[in-house]
PDB file of N, CA and C in Angstrom:
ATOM      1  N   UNK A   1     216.895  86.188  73.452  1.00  0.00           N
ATOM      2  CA  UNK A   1     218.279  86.059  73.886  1.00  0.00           C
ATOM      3  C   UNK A   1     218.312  85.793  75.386  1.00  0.00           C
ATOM      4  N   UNK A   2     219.135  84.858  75.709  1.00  0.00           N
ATOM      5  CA  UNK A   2     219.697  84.572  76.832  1.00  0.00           C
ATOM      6  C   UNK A   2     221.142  84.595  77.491  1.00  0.00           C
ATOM      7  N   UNK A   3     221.039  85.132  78.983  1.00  0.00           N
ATOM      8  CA  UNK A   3     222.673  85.744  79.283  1.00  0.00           C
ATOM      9  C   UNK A   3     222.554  84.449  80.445  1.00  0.00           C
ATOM     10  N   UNK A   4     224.029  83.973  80.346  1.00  0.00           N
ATOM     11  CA  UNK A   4     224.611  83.224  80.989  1.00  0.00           C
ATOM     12  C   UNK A   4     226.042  83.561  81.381  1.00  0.00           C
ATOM     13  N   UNK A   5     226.483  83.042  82.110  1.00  0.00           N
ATOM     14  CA  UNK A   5     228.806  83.385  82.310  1.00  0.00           C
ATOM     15  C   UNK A   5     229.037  82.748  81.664  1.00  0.00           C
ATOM     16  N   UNK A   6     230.579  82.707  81.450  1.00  0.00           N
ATOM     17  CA  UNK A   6     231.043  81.753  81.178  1.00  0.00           C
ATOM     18  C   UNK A   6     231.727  80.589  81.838  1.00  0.00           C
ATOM     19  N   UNK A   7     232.064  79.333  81.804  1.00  0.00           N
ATOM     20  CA  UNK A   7     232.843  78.464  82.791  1.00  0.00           C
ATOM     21  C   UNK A   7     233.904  78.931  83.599  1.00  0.00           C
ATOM     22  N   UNK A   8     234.698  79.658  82.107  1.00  0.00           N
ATOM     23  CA  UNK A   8     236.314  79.990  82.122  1.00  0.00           C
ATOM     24  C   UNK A   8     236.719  81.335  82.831  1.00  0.00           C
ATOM     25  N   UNK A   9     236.327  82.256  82.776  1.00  0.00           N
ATOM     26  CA  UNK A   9     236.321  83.858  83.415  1.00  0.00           C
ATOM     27  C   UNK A   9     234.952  84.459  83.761  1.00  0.00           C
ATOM     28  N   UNK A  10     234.087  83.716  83.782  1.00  0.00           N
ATOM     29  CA  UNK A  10     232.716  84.343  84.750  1.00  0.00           C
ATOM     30  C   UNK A  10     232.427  85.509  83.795  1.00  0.00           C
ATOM     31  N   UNK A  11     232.424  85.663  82.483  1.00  0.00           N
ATOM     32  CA  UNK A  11     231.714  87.384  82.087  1.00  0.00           C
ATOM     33  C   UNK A  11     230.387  86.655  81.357  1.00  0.00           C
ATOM     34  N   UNK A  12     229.612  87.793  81.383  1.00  0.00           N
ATOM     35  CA  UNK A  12     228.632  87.649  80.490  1.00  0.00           C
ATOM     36  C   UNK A  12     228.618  86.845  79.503  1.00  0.00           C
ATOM     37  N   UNK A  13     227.715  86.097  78.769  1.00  0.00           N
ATOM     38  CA  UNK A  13     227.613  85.572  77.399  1.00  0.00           C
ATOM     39  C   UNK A  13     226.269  85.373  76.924  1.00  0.00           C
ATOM     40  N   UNK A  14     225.558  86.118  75.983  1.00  0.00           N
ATOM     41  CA  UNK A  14     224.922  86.109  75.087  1.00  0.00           C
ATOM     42  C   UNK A  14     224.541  85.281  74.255  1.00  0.00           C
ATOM     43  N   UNK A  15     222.820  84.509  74.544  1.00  0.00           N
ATOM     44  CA  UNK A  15     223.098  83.258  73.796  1.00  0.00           C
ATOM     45  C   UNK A  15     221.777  83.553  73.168  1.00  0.00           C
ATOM     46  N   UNK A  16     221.727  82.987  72.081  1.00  0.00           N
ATOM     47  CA  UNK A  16     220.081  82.578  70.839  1.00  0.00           C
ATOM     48  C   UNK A  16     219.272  81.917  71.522  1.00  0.00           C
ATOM     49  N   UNK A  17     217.954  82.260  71.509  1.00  0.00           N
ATOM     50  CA  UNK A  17     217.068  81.640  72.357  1.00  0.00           C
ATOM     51  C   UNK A  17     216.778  80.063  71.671  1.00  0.00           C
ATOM     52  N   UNK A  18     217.644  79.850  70.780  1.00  0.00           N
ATOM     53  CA  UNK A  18     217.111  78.782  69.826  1.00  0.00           C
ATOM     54  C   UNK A  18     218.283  77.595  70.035  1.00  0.00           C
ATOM     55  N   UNK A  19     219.169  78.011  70.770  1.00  0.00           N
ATOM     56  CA  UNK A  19     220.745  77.337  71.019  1.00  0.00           C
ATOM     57  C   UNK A  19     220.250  75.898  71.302  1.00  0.00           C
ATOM     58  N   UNK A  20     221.014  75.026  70.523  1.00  0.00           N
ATOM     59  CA  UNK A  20     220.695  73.588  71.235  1.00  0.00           C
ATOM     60  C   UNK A  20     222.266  72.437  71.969  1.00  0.00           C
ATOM     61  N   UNK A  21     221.557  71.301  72.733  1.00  0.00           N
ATOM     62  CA  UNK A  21     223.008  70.885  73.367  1.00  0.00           C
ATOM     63  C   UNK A  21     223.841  70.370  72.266  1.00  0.00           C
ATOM     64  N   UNK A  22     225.132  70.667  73.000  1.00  0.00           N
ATOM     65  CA  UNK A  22     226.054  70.088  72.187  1.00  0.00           C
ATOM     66  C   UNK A  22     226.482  71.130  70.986  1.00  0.00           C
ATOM     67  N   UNK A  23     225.754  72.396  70.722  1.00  0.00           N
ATOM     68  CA  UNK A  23     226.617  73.378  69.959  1.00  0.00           C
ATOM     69  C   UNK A  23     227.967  73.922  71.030  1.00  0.00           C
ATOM     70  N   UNK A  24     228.639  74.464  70.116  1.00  0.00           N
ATOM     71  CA  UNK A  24     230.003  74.440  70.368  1.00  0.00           C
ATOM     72  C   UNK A  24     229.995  76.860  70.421  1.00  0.00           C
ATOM     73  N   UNK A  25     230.523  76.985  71.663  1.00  0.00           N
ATOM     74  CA  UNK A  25     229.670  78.488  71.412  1.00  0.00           C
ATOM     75  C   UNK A  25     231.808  79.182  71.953  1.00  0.00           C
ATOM     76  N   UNK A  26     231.869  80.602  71.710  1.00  0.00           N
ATOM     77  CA  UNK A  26     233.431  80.816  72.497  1.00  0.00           C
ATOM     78  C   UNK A  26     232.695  81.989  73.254  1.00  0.00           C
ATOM     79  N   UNK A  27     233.867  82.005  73.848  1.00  0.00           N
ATOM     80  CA  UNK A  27     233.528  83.240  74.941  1.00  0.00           C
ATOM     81  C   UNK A  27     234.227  84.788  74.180  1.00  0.00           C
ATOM     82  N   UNK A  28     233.793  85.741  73.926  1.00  0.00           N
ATOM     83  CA  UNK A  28     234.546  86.893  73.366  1.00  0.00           C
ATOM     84  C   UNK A  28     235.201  87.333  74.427  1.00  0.00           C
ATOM     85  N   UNK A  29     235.693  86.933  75.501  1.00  0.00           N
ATOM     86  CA  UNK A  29     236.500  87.914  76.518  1.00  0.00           C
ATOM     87  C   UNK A  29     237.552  87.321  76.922  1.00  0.00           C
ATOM     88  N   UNK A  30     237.705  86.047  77.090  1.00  0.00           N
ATOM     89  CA  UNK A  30     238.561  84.691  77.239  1.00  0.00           C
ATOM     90  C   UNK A  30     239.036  83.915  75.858  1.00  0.00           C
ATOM     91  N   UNK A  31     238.402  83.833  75.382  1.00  0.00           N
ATOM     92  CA  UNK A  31     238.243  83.043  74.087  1.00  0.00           C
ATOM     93  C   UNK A  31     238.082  81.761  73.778  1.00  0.00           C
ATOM     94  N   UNK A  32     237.628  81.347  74.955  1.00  0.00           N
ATOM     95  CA  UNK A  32     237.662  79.731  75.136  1.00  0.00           C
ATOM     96  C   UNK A  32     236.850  79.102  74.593  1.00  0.00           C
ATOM     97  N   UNK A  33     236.145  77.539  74.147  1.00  0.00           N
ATOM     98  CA  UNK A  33     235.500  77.038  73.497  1.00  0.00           C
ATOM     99  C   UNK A  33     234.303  76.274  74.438  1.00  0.00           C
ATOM    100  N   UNK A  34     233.249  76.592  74.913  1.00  0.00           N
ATOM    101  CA  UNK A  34     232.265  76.191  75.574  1.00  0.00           C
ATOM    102  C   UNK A  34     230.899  75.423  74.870  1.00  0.00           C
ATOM    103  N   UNK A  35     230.574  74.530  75.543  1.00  0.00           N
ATOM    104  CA  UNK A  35     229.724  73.855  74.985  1.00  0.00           C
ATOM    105  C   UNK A  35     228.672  73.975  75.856  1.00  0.00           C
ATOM    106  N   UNK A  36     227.747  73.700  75.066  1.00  0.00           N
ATOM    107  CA  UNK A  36     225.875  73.576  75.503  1.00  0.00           C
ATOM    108  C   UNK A  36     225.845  72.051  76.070  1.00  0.00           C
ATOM    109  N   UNK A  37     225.957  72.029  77.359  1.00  0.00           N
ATOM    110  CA  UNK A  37     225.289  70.995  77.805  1.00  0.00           C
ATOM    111  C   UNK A  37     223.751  70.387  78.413  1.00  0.00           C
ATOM    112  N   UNK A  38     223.161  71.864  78.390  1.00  0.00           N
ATOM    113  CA  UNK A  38     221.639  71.964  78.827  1.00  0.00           C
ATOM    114  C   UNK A  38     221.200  72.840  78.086  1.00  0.00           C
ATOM    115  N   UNK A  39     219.916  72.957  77.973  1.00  0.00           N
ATOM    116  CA  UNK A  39     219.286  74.311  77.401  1.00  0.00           C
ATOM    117  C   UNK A  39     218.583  74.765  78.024  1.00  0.00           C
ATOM    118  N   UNK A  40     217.534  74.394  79.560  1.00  0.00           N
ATOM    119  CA  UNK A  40     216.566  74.519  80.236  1.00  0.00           C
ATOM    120  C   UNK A  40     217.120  74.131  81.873  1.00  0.00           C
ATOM    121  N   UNK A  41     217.989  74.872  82.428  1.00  0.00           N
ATOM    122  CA  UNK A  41     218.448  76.165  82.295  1.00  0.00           C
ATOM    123  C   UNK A  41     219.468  76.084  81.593  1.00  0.00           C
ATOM    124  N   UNK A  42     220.148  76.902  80.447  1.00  0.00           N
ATOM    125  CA  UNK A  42     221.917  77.139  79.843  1.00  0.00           C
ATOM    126  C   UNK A  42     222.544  76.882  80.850  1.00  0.00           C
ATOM    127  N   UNK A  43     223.252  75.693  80.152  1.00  0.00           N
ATOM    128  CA  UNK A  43     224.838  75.507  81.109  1.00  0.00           C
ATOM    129  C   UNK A  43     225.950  74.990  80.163  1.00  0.00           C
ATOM    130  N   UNK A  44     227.045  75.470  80.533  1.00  0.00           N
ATOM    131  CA  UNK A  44     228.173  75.712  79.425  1.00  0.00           C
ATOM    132  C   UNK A  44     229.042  74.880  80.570  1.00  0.00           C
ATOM    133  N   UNK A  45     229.625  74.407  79.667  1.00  0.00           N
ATOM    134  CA  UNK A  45     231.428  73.827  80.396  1.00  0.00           C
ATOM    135  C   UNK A  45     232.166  73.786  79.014  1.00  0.00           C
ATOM    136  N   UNK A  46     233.338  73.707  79.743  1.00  0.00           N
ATOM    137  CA  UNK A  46     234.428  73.938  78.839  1.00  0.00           C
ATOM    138  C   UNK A  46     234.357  73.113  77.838  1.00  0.00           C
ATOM    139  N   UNK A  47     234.335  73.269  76.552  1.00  0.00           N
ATOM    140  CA  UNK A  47     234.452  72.606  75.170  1.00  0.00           C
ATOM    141  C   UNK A  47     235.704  71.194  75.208  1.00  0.00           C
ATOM    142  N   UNK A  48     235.137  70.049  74.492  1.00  0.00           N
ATOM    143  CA  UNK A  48     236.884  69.066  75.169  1.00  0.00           C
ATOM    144  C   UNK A  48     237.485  69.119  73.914  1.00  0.00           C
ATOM    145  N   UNK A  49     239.104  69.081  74.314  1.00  0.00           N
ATOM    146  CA  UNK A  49     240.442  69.566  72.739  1.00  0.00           C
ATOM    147  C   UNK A  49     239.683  68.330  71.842  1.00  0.00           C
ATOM    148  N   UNK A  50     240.330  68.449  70.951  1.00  0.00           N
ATOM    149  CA  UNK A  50     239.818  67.507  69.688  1.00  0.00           C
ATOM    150  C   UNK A  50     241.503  66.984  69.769  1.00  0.00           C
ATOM    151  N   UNK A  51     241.557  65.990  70.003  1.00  0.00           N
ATOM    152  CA  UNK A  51     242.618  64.942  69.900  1.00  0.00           C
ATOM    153  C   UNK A  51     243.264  64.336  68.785  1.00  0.00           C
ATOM    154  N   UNK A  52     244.789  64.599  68.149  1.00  0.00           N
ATOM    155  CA  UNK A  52     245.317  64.139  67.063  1.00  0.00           C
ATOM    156  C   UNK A  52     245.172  62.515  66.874  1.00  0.00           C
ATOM    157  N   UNK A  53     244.673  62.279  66.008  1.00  0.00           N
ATOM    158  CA  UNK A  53     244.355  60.563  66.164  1.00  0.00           C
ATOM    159  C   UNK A  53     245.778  59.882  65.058  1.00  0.00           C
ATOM    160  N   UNK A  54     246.363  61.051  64.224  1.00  0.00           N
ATOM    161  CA  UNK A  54     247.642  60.287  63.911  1.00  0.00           C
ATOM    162  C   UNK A  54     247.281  59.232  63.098  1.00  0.00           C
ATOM    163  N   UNK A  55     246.334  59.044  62.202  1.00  0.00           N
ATOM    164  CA  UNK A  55     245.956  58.591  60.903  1.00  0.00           C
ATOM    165  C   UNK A  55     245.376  56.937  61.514  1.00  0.00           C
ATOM    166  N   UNK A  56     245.041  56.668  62.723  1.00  0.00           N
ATOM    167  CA  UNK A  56     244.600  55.699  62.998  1.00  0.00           C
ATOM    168  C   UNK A  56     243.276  55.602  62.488  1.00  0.00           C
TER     169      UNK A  56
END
């Protein structure tokens, strides 16, 4: 296990040593949706909204 912050409120977060980029992880204190953009070192930024595409 690996501890990192989070983007959104800086607390702790608890990650699987096995985590890869591009999983989609939340924060339990904020609740926000953060993504794996590195693994070597963990780095998280904010997850992006998923956009109504309105049947296009």
């Amino acid at each position: 296990m690996t501890n990192t912050t989070c983007a959104e409120c800086g607390s702790e977060i608890t990650i699987s040593n096995d985590v890869e980029s591009g999983e989609i992880l939340d924060c339990d204190i904020c609740g926000i949706e953060l993504e794996v953009i590195g693994v070597d070192p963990i780095e998280l930024s904010k997850a992006p909204e998923l956009e109504e595409d309105w049947g296009e």
